[in-house]
N, C-alpha and C. Protein backbone atom coordinates (compact mmCIF):
# COMPACT_ATOMS: atom_id res chain seq x y z
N UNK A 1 -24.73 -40.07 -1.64
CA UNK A 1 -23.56 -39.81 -0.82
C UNK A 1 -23.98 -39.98 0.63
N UNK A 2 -23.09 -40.67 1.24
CA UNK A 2 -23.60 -40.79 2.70
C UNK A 2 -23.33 -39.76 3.83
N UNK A 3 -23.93 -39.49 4.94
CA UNK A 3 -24.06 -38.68 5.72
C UNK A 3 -22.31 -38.36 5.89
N UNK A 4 -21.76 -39.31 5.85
CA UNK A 4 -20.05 -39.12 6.71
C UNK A 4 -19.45 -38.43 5.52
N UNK A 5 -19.62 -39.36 4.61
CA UNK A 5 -18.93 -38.43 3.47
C UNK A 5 -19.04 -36.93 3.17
N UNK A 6 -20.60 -36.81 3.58
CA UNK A 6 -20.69 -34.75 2.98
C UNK A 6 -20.36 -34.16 4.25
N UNK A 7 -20.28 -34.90 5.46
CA UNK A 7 -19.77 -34.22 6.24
C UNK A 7 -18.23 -33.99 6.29
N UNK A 8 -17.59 -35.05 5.44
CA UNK A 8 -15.96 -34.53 5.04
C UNK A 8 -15.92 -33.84 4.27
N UNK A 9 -16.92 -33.66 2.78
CA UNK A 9 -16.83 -32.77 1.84
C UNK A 9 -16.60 -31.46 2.87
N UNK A 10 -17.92 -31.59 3.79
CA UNK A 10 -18.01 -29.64 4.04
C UNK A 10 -17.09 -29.43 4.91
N UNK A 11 -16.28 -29.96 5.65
CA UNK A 11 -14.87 -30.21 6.48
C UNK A 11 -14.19 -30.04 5.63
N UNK A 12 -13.63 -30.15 4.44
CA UNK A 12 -12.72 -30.13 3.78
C UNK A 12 -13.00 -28.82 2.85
N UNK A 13 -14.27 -28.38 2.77
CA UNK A 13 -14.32 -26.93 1.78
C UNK A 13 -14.23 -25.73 3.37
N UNK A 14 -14.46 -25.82 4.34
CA UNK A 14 -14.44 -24.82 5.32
C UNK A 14 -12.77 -24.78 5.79
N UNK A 15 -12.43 -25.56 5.49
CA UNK A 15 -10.58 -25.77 5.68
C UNK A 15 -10.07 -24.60 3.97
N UNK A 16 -10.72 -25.19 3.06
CA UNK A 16 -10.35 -24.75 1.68
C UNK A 16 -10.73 -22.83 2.45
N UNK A 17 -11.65 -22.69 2.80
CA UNK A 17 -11.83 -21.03 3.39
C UNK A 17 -11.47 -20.83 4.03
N UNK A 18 -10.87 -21.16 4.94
CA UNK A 18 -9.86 -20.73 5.96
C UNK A 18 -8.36 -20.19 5.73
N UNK A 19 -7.98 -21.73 4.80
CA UNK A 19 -6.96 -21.30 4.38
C UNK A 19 -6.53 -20.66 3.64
N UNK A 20 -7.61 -20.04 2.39
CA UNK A 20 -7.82 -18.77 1.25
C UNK A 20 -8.15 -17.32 1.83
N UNK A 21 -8.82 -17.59 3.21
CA UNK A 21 -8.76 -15.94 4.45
C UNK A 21 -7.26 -15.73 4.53
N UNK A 22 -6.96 -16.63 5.90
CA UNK A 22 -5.31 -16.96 6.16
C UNK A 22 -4.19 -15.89 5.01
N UNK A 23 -4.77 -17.03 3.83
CA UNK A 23 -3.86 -16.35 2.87
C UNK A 23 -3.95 -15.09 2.43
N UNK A 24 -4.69 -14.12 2.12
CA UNK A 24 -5.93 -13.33 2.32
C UNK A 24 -5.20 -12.12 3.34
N UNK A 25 -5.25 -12.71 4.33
CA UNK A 25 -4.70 -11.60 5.23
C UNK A 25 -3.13 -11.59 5.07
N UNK A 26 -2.22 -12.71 4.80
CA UNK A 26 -0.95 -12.48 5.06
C UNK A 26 -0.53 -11.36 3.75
N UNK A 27 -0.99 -11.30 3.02
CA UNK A 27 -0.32 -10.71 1.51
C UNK A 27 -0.60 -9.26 1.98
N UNK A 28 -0.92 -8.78 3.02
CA UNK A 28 -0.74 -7.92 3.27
C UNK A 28 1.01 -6.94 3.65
N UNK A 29 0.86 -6.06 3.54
CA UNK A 29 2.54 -5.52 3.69
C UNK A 29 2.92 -5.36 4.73
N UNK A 30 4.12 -5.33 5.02
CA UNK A 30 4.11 -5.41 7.09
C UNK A 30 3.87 -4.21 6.98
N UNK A 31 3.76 -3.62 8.21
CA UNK A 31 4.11 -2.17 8.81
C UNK A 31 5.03 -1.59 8.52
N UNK A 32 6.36 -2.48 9.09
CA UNK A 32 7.86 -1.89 9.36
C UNK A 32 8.07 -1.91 7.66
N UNK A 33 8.36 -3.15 6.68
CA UNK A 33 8.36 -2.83 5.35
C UNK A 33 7.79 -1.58 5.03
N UNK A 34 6.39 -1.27 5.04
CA UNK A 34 6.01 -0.06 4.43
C UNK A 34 6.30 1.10 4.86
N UNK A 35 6.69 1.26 6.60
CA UNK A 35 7.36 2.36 7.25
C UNK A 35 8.86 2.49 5.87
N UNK A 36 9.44 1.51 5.70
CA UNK A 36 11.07 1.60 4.96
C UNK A 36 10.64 2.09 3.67
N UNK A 37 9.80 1.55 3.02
CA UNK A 37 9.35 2.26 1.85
C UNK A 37 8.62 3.98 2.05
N UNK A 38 8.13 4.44 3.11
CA UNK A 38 7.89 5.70 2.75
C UNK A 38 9.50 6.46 3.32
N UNK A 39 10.39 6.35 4.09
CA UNK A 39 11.72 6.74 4.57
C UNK A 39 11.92 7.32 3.16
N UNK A 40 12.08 6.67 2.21
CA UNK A 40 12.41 6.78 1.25
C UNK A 40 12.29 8.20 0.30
N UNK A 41 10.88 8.87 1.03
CA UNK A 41 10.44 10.19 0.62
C UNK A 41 10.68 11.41 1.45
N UNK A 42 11.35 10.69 2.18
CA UNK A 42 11.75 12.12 3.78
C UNK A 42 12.57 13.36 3.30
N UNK A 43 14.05 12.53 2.44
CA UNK A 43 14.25 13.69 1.39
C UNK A 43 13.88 15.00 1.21
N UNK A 44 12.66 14.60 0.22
CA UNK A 44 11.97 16.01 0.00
C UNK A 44 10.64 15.92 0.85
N UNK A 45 10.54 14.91 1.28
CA UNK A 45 8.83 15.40 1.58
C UNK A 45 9.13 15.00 3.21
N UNK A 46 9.86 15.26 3.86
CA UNK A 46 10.28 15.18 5.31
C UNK A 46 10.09 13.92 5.95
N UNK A 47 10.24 13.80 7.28
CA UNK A 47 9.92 12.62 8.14
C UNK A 47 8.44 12.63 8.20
N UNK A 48 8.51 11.35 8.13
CA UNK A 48 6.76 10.92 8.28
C UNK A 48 5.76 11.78 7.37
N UNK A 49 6.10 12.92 6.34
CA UNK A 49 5.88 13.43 5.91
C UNK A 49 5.46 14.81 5.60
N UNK A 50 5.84 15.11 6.67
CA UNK A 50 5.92 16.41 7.42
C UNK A 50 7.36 17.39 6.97
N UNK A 51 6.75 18.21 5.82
CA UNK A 51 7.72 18.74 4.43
C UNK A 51 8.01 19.94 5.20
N UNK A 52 9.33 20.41 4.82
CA UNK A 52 9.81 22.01 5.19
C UNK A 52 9.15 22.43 3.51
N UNK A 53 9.08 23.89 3.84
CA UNK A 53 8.79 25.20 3.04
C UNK A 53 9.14 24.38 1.54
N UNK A 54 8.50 24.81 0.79
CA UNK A 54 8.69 24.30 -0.88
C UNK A 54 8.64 23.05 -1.46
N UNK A 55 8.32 22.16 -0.52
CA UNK A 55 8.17 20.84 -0.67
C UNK A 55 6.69 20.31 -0.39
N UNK A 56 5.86 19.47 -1.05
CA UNK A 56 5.02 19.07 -0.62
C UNK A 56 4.42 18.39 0.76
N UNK A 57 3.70 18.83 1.35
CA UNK A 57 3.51 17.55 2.90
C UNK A 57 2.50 16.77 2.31
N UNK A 58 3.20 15.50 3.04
CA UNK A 58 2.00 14.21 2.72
C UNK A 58 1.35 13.47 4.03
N UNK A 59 1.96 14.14 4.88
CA UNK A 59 1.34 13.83 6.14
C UNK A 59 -0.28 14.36 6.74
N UNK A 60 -1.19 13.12 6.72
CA UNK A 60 -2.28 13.73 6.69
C UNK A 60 -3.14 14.00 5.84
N UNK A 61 -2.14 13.73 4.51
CA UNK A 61 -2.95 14.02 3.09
C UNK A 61 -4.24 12.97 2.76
N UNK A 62 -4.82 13.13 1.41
CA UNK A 62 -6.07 12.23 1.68
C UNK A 62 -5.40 11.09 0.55
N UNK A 63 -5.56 9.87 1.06
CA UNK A 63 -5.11 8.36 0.49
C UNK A 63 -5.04 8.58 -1.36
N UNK A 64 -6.41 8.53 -1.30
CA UNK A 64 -6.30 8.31 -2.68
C UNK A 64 -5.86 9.59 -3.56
N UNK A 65 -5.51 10.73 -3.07
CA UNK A 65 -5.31 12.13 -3.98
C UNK A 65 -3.72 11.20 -3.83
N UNK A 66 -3.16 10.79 -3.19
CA UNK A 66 -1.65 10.30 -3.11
C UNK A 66 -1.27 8.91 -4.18
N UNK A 67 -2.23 8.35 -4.18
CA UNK A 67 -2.12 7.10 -5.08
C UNK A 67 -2.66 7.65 -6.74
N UNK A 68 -3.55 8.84 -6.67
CA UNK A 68 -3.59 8.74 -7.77
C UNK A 68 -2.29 10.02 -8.50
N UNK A 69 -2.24 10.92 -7.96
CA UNK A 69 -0.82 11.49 -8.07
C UNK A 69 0.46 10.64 -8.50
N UNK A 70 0.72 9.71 -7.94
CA UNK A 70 1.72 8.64 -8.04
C UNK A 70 1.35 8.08 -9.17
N UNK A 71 0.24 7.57 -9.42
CA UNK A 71 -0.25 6.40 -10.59
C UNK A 71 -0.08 7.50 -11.88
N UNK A 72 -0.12 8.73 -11.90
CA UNK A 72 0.06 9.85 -12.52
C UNK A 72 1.54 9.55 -13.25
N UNK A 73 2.38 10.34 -12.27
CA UNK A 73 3.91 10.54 -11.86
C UNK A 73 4.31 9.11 -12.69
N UNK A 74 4.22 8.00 -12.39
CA UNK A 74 4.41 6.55 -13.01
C UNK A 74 4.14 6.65 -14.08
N UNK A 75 2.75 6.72 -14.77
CA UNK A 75 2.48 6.48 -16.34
C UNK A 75 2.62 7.52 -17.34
N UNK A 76 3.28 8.78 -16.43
CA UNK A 76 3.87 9.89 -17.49
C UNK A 76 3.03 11.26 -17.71
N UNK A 77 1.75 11.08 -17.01
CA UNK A 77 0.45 11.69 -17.37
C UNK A 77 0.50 13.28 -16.32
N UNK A 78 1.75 13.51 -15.08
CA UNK A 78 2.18 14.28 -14.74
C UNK A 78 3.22 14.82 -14.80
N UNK A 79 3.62 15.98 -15.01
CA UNK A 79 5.35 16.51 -15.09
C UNK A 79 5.67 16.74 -13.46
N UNK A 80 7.09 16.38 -14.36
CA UNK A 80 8.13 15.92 -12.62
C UNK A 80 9.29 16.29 -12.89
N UNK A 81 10.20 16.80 -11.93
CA UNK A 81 11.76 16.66 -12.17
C UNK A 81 12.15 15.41 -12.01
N UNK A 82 11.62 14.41 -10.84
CA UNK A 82 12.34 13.80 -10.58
C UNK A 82 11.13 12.12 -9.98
N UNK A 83 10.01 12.92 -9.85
CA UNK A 83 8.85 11.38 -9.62
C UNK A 83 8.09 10.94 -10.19
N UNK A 84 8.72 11.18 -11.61
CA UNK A 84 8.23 9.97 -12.56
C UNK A 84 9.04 9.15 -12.35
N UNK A 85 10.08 9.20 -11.92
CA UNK A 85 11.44 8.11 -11.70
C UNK A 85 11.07 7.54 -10.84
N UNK A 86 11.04 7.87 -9.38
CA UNK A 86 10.59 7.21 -8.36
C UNK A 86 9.52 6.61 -8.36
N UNK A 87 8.57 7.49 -8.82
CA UNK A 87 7.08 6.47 -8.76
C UNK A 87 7.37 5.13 -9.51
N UNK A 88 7.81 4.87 -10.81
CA UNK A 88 8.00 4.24 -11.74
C UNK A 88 8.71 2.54 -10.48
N UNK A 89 9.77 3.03 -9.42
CA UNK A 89 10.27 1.87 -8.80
C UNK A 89 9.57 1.03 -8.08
N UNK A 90 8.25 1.59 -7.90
CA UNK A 90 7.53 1.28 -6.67
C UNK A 90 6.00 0.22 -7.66
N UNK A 91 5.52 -0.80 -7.12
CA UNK A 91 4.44 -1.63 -7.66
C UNK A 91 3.16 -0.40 -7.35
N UNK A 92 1.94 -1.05 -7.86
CA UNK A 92 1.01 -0.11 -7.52
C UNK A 92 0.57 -0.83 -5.81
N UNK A 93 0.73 -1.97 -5.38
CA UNK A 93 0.43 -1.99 -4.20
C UNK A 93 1.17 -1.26 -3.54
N UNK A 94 2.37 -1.44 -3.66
CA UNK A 94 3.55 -0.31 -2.56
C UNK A 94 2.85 0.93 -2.73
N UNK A 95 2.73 1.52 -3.53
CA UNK A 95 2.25 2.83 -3.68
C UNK A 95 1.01 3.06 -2.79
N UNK A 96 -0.33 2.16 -3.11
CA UNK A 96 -1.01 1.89 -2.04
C UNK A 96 -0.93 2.14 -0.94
N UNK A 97 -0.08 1.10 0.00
CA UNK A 97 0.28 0.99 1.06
C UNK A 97 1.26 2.05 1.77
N UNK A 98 2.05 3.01 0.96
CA UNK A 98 2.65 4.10 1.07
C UNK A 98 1.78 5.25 1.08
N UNK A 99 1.06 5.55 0.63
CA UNK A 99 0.10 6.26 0.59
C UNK A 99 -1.10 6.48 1.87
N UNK A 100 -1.16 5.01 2.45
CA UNK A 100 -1.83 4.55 3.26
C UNK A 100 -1.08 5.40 4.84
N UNK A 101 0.17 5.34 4.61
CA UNK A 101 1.14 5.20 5.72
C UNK A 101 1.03 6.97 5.74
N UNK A 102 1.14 7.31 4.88
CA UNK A 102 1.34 8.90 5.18
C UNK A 102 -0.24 9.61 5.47
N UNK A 103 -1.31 9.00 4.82
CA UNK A 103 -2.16 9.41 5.05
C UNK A 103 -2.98 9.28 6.48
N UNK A 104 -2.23 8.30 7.04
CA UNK A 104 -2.12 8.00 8.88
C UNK A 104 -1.53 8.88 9.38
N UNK A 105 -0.63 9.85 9.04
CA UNK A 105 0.32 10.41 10.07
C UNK A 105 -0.42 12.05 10.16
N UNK A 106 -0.18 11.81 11.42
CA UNK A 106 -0.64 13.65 11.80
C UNK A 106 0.14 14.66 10.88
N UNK A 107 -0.67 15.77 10.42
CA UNK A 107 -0.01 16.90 9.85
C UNK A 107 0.72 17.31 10.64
């Protein structure tokens, strides 16, 4: 193979990594999306997560005690009145990334 040629091969595989980072980073969830997906829990578990009296707070809580609670709540393996339902709507990335969002916010 001649010099020009592997120098297009490796031009053409450092493009192939770039564009598999690129992609890589976009599949990430926006902000504002995942801000709309935790709204969703203000209900009972307040703004930003910051619960009145008898309700759980998730503001501040630790990431993964929240994802695995949820992954719980979802596959049936916790009793709920009402978030086995909810968990059940949400993918396990949303949940993730929801989890993520509350576990950012000041108590």
């Amino acid at each position: 193979m001649s010099k020009i040629m592997k120098n297009w091969l490796y031009f053409g595989a450092a493009l192939v990594c770039l564009a598999t980072s690129a992609q890589a980073q976009t599949n990430a969830p926006d902000p504002m999306q995942v801000r709309s997906w935790a709204a969703g829990c203000s209900n009972c578990h307040g703004t930003n997560g910051r619960a009145e009296s008898g309700n759980e707070a998730l503001a501040g809580a630790n990431k993964d005690d929240i994802v695995k609670k949820m992954m719980d709540f979802k596959a049936g393996r916790k009793p709920a009145t009402i978030m086995h339902q909810l968990a059940k709507g949400y993918s396990d990335e949303q949940i993730v990334a929801i989890a993520g969002y509350f576990a950012a916010q000041k108590k």
